[in-house]
PDB file of N, CA and C in Angstrom:
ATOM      1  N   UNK A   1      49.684 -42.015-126.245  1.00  0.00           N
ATOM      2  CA  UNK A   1      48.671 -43.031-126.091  1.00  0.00           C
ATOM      3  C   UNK A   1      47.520 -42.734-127.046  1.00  0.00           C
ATOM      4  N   UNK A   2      46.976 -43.620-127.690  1.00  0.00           N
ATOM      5  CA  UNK A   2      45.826 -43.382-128.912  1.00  0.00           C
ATOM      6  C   UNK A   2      45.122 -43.311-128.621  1.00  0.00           C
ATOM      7  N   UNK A   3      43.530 -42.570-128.851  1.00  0.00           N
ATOM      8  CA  UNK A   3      42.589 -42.168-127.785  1.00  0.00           C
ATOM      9  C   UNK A   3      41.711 -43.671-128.620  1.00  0.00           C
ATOM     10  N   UNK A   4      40.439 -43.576-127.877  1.00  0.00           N
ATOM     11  CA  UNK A   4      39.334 -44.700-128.295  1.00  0.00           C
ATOM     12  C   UNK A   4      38.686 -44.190-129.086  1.00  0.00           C
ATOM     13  N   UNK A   5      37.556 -44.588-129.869  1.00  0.00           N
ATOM     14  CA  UNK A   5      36.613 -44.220-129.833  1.00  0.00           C
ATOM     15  C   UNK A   5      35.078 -44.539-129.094  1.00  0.00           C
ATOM     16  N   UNK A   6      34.643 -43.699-128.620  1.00  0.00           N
ATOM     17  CA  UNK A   6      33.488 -44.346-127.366  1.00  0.00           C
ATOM     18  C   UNK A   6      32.703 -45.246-128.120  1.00  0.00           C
ATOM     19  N   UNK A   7      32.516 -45.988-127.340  1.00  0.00           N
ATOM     20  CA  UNK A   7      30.748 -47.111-127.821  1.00  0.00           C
ATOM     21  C   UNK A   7      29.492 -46.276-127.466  1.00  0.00           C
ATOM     22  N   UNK A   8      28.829 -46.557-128.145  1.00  0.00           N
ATOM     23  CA  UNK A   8      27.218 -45.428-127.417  1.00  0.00           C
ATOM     24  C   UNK A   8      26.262 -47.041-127.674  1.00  0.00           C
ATOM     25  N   UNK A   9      25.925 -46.673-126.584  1.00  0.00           N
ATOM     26  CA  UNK A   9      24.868 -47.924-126.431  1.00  0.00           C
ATOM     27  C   UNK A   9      23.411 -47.004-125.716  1.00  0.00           C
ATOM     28  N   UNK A  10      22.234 -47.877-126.139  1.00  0.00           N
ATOM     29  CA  UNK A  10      21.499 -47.283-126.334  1.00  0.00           C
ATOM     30  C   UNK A  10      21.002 -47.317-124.616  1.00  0.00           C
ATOM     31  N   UNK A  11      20.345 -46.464-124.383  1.00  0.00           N
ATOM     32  CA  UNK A  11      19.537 -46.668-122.793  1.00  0.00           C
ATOM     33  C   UNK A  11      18.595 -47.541-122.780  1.00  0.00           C
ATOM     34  N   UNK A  12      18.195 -48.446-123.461  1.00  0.00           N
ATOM     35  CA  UNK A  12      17.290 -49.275-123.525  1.00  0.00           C
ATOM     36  C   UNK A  12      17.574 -50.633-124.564  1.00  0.00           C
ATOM     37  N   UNK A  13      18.493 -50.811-123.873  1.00  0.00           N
ATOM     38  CA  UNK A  13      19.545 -52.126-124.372  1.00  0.00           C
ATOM     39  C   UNK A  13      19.192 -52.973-123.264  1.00  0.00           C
ATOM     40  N   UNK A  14      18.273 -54.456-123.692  1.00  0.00           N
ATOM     41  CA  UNK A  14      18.703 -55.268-122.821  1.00  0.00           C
ATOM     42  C   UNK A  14      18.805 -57.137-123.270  1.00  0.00           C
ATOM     43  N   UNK A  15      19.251 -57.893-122.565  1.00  0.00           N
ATOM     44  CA  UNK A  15      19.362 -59.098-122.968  1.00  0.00           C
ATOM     45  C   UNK A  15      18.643 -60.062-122.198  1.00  0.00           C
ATOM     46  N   UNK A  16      17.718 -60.928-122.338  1.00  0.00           N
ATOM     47  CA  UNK A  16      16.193 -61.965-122.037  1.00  0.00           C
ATOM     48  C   UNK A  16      16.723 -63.364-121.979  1.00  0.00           C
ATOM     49  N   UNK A  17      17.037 -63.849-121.384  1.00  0.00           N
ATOM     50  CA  UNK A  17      17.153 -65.713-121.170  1.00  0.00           C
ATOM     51  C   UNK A  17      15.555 -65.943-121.471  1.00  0.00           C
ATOM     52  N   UNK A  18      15.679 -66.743-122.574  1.00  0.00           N
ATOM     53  CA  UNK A  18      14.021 -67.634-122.805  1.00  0.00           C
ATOM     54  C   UNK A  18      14.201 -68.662-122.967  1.00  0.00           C
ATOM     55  N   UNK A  19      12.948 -69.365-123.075  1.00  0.00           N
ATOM     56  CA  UNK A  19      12.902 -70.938-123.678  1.00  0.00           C
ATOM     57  C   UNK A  19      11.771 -70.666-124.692  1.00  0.00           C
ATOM     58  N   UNK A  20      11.699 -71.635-125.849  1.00  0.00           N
ATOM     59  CA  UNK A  20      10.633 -71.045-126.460  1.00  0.00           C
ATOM     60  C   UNK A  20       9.729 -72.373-126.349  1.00  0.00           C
ATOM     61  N   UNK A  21       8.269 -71.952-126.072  1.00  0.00           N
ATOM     62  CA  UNK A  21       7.363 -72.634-125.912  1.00  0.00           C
ATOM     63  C   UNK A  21       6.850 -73.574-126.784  1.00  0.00           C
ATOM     64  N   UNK A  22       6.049 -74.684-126.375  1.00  0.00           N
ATOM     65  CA  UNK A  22       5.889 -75.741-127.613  1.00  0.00           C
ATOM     66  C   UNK A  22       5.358 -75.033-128.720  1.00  0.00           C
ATOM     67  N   UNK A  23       4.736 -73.958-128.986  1.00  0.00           N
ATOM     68  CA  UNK A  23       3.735 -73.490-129.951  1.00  0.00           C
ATOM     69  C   UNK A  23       4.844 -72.686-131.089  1.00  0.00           C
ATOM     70  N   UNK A  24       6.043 -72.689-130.526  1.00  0.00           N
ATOM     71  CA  UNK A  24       6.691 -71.909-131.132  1.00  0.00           C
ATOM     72  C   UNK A  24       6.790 -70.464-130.931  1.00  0.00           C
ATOM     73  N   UNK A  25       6.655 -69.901-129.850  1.00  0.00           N
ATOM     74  CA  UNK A  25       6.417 -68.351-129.380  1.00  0.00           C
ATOM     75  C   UNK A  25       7.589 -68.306-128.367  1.00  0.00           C
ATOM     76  N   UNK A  26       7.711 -67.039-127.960  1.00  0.00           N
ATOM     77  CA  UNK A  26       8.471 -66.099-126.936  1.00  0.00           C
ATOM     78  C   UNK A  26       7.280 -65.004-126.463  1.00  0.00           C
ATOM     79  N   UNK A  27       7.477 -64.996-125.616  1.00  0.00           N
ATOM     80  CA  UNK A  27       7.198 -63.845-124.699  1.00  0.00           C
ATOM     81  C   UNK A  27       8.007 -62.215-124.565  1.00  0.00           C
ATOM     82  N   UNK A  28       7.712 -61.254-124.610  1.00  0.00           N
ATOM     83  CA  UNK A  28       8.476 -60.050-124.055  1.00  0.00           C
ATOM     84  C   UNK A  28       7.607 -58.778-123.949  1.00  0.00           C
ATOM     85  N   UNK A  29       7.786 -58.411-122.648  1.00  0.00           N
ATOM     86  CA  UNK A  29       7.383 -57.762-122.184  1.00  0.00           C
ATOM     87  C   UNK A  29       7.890 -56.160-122.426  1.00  0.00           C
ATOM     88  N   UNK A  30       6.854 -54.943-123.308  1.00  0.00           N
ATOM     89  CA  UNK A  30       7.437 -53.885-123.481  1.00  0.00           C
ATOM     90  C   UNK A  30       6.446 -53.058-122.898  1.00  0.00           C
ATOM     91  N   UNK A  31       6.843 -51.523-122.180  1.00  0.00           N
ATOM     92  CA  UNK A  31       6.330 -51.275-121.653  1.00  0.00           C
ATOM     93  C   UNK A  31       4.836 -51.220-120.877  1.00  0.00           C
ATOM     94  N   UNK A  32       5.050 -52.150-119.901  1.00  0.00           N
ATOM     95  CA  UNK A  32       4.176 -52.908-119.492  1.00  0.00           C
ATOM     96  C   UNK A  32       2.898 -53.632-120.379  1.00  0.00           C
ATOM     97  N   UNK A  33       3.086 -54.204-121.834  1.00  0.00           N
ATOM     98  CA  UNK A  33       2.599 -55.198-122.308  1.00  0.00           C
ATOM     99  C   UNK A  33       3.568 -55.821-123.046  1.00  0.00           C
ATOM    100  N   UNK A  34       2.610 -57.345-122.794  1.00  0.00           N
ATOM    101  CA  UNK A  34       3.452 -58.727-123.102  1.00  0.00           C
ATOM    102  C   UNK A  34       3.298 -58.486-124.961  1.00  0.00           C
ATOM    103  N   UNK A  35       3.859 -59.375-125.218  1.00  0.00           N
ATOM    104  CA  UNK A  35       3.795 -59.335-126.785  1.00  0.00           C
ATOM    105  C   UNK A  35       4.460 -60.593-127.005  1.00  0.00           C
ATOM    106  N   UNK A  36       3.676 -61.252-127.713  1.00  0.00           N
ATOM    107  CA  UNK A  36       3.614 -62.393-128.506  1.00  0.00           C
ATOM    108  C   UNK A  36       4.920 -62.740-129.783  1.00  0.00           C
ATOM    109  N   UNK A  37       5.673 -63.343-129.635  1.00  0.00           N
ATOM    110  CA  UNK A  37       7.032 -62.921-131.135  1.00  0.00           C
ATOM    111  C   UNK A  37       6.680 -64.569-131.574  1.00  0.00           C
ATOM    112  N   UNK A  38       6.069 -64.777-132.393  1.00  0.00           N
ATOM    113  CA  UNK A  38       6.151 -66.183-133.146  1.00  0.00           C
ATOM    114  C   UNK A  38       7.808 -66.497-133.679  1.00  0.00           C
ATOM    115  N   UNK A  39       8.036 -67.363-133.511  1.00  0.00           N
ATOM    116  CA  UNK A  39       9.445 -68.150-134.043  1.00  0.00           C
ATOM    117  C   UNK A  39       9.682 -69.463-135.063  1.00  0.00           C
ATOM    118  N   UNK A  40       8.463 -70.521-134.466  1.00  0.00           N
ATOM    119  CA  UNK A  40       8.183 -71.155-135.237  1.00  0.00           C
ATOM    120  C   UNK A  40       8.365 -72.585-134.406  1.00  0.00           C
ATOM    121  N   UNK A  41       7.276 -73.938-134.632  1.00  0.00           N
ATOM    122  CA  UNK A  41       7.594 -74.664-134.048  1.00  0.00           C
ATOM    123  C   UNK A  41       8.709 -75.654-133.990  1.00  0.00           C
ATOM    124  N   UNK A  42       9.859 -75.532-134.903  1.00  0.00           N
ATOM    125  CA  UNK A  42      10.782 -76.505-135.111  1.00  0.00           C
ATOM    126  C   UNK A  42      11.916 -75.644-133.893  1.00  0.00           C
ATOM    127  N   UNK A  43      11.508 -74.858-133.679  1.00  0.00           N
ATOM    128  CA  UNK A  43      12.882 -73.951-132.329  1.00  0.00           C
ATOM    129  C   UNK A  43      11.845 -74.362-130.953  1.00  0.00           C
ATOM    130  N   UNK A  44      10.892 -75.039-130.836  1.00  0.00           N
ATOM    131  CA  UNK A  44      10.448 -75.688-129.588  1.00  0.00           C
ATOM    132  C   UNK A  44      11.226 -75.969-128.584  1.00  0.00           C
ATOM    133  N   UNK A  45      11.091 -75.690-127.532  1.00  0.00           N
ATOM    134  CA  UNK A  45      11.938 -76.148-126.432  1.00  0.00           C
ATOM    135  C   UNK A  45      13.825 -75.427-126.613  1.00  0.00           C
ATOM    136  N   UNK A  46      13.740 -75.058-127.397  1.00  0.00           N
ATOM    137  CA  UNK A  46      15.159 -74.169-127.899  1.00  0.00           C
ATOM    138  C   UNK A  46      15.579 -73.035-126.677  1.00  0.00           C
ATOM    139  N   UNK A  47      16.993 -72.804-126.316  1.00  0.00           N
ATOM    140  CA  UNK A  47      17.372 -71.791-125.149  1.00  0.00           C
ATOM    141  C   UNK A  47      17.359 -70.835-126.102  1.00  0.00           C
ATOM    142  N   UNK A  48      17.092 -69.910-126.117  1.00  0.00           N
ATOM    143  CA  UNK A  48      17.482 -68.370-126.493  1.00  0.00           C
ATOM    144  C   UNK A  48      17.949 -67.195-125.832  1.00  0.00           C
ATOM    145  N   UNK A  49      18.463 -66.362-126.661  1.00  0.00           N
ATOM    146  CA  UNK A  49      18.820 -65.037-125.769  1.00  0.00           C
ATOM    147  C   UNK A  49      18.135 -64.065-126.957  1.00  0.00           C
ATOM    148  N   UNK A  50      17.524 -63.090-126.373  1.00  0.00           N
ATOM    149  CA  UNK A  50      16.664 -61.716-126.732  1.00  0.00           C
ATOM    150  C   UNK A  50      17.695 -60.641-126.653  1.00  0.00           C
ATOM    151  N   UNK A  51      17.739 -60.045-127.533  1.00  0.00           N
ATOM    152  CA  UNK A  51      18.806 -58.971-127.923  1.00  0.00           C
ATOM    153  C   UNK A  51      18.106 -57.916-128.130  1.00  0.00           C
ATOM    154  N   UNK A  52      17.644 -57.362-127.058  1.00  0.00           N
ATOM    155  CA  UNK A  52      16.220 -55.696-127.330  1.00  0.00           C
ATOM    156  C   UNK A  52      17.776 -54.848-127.328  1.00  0.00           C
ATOM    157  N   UNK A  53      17.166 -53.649-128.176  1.00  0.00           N
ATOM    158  CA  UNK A  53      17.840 -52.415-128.435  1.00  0.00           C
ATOM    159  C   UNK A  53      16.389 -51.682-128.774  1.00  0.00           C
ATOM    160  N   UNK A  54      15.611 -50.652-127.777  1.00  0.00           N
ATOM    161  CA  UNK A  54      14.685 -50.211-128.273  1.00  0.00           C
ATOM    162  C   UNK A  54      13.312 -51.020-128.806  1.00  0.00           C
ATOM    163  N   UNK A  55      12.928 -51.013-129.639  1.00  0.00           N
ATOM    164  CA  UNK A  55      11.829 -51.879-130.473  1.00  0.00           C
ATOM    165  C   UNK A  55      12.988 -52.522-131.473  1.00  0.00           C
ATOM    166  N   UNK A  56      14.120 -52.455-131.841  1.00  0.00           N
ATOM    167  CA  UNK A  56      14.748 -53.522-132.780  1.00  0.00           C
ATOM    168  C   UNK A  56      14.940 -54.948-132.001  1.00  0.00           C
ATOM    169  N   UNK A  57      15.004 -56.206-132.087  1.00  0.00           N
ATOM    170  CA  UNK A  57      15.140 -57.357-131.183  1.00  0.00           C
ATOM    171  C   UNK A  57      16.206 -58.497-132.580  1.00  0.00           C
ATOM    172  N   UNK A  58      16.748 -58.999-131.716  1.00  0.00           N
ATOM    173  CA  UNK A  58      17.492 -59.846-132.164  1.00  0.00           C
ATOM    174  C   UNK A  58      16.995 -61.608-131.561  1.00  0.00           C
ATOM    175  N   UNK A  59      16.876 -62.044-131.797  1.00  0.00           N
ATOM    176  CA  UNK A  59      16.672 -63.422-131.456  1.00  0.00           C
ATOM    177  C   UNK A  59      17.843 -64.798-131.778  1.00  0.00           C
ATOM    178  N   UNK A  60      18.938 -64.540-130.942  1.00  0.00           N
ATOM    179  CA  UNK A  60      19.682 -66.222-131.148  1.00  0.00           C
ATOM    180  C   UNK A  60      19.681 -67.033-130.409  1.00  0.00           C
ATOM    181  N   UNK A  61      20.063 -68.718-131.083  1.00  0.00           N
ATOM    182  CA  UNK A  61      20.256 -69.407-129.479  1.00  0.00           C
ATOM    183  C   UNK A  61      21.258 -69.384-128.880  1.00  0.00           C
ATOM    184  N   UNK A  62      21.065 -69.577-127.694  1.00  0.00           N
ATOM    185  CA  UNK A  62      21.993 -69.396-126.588  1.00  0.00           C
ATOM    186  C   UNK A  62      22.659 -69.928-126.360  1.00  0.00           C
ATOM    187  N   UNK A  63      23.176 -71.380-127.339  1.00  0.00           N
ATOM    188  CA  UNK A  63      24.033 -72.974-126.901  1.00  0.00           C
ATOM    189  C   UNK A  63      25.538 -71.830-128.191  1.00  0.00           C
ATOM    190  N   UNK A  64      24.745 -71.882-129.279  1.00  0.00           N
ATOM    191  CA  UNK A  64      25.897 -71.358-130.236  1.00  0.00           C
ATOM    192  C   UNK A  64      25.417 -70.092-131.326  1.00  0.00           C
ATOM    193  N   UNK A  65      24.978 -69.265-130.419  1.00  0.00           N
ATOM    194  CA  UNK A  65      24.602 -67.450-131.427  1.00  0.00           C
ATOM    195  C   UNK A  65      23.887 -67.897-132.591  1.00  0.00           C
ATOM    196  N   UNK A  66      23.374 -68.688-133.014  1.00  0.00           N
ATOM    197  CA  UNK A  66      22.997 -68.677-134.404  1.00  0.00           C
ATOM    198  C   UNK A  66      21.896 -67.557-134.445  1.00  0.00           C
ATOM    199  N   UNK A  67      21.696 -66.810-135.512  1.00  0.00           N
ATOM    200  CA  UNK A  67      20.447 -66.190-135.523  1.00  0.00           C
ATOM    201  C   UNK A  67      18.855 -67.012-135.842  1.00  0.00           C
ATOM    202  N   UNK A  68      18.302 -67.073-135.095  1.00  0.00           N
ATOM    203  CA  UNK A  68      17.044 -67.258-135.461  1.00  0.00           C
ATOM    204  C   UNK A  68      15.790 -66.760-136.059  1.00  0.00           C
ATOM    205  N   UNK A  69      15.773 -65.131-135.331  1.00  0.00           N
ATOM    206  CA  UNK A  69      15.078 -63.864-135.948  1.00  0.00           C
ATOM    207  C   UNK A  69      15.743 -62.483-135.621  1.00  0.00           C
ATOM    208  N   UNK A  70      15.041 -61.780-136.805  1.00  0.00           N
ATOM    209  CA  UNK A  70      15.568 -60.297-136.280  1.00  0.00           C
ATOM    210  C   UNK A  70      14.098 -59.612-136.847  1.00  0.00           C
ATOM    211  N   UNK A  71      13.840 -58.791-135.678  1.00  0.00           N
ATOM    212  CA  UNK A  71      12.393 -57.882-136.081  1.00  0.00           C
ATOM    213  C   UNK A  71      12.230 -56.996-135.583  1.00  0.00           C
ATOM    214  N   UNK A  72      11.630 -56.252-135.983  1.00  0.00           N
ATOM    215  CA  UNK A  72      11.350 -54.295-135.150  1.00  0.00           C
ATOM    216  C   UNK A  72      10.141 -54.767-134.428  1.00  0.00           C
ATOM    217  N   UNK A  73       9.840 -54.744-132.924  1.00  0.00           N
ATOM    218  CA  UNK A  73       8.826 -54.763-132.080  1.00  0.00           C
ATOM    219  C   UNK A  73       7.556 -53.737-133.298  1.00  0.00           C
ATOM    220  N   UNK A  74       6.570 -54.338-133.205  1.00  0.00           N
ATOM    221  CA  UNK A  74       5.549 -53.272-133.286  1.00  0.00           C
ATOM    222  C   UNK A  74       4.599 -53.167-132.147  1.00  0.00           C
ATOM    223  N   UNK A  75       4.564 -52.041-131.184  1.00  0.00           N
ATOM    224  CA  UNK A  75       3.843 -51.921-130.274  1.00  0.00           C
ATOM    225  C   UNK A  75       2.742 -51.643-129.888  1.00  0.00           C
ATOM    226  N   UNK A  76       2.155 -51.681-131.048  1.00  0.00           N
ATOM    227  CA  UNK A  76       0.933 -51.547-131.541  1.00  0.00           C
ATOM    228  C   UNK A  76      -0.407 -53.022-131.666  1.00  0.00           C
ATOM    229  N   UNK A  77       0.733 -53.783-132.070  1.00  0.00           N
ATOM    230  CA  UNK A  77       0.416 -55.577-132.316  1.00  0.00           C
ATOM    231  C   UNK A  77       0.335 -56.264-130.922  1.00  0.00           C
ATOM    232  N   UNK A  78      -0.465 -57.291-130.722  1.00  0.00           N
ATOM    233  CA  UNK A  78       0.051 -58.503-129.301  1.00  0.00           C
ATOM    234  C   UNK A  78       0.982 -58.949-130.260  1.00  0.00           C
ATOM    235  N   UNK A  79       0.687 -59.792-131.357  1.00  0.00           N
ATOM    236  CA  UNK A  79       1.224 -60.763-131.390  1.00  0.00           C
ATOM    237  C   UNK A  79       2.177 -60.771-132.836  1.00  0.00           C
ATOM    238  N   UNK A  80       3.349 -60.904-132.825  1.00  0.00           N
ATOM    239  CA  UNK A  80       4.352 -60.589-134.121  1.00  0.00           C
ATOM    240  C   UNK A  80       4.833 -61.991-134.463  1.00  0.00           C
ATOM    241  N   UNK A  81       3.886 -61.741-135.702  1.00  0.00           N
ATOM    242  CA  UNK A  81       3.759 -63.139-136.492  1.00  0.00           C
ATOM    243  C   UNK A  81       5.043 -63.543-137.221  1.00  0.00           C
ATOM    244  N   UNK A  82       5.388 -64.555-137.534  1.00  0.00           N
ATOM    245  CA  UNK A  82       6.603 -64.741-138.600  1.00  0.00           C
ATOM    246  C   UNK A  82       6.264 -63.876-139.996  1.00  0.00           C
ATOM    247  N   UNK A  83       7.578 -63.763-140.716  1.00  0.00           N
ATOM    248  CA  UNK A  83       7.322 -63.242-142.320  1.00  0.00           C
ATOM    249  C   UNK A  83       6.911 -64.302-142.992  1.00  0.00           C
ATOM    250  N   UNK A  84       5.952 -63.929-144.112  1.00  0.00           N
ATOM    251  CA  UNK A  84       5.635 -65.396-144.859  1.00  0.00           C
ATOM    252  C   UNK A  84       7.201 -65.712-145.685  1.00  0.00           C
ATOM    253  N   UNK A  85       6.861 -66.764-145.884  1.00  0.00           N
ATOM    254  CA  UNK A  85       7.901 -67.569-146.469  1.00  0.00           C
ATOM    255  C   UNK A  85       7.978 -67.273-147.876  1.00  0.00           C
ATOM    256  N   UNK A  86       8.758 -66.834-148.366  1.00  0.00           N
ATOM    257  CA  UNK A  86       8.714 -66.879-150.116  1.00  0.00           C
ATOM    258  C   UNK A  86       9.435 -67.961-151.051  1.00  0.00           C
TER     259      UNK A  86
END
């Protein structure tokens, strides 16, 4: 029988049902402060799922995975602005 190889997942892996607010924001809460993740207003009213691993976060929607964002929490910040646009 062929052995596996293990998965290692992190202890601080978790997954967030959101909606994102008219302003274009999400909410998430890291150790005990909220933090602000801008997204943008055209994903308004959009289902999402939050993909935390640590301070890395994933952001897709929840109808069909698309990615929307990917960003390293800074826990330092409220509020994690979009990248400017180039």
């Amino acid at each position: 029988m062929p052995s596996r190889q293990a998965i290692l997942v992190s202890e601080h892996f978790r997954v967030r049902r959101d909606r994102v607010d008219a302003d274009g924001k999400l909410t998430l809460r890291h150790n005990s402060r909220l933090h602000h993740i801008g997204i943008g207003r055209r994903w308004a009213g959009t289902s999402v799922l939050i993909l935390a691993r640590d301070l890395e976060l994933r952001i897709i929607t929840h109808d069909d995975g698309q990615l929307i964002r990917e960003l390293t929490l800074d826990p330092t910040r409220n509020y994690q602005a979009q990248a400017p646009r180039v």
